[in-house]
Protein backbone atom coordinates (compact mmCIF):
# COMPACT_ATOMS: atom_id res chain seq x y z
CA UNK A 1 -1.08 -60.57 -28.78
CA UNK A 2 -3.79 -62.95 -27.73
CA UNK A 3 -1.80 -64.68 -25.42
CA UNK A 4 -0.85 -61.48 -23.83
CA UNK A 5 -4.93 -60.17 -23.79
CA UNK A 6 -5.85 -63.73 -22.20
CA UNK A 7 -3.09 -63.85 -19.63
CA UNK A 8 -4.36 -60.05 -18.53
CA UNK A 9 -7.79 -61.46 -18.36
CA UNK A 10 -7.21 -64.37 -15.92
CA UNK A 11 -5.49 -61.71 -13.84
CA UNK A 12 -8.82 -60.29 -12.73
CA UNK A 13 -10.89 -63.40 -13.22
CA UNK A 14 -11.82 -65.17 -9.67
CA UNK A 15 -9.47 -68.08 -9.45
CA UNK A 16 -11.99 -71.28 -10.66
CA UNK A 17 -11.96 -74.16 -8.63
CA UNK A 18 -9.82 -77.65 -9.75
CA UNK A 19 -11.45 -80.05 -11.18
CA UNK A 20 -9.74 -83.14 -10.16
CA UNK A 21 -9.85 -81.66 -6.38
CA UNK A 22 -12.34 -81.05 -3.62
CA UNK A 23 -11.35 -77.10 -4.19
CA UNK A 24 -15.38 -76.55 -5.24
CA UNK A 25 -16.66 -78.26 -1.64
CA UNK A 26 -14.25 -76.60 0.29
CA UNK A 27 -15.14 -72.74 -0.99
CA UNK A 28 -19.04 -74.13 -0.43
CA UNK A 29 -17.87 -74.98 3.23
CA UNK A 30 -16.07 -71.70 3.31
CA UNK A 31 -19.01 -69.51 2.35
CA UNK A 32 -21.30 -71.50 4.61
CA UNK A 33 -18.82 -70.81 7.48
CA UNK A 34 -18.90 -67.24 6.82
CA UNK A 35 -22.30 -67.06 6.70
CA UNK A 36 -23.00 -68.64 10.24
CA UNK A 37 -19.83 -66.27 11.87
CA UNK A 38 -22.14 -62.98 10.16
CA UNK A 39 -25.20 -64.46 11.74
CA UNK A 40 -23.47 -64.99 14.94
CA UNK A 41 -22.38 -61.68 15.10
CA UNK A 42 -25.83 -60.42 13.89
CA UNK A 43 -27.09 -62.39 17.01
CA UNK A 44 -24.86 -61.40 19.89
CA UNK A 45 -25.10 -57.79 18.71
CA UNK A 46 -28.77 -58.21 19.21
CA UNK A 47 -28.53 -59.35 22.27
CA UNK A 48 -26.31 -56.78 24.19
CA UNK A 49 -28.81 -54.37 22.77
CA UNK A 50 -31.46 -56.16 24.37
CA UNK A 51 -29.55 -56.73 27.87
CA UNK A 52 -28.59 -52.95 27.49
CA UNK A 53 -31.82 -51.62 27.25
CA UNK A 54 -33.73 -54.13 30.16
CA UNK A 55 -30.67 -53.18 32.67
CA UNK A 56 -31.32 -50.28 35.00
CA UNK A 57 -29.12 -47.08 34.30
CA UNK A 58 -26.61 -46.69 37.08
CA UNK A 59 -26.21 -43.00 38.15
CA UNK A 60 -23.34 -42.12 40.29
């Protein structure tokens, strides 16, 4: 029965990096990654806002 409880368990644990492997540096390059896409996002949403609101309105 414990083997059956543990095996459930490591079902919804977050799969732990090797230790023999560069598995922990490559989820560290990973999150960094996704960190600087977000901020680039973050960025170039800014500035459309700030282009749209210095442009002129066109009226037709």
């Amino acid at each position: 029965m414990t083997t059956d409880k543990r095996a459930a368990e490591n079902l919804f644990r977050p799969p732990q990096p090797e230790k023999a492997s560069d598995a922990e540096k490559l989820q560290d390059v990973r999150k960094r990654l996704q960190q600087r896409q977000r901020e680039q996002r973050q960025d170039e949403r800014r500035q459309r806002a700030i282009t749209r609101s210095t442009l002129p309105a066109v009226s037709s």
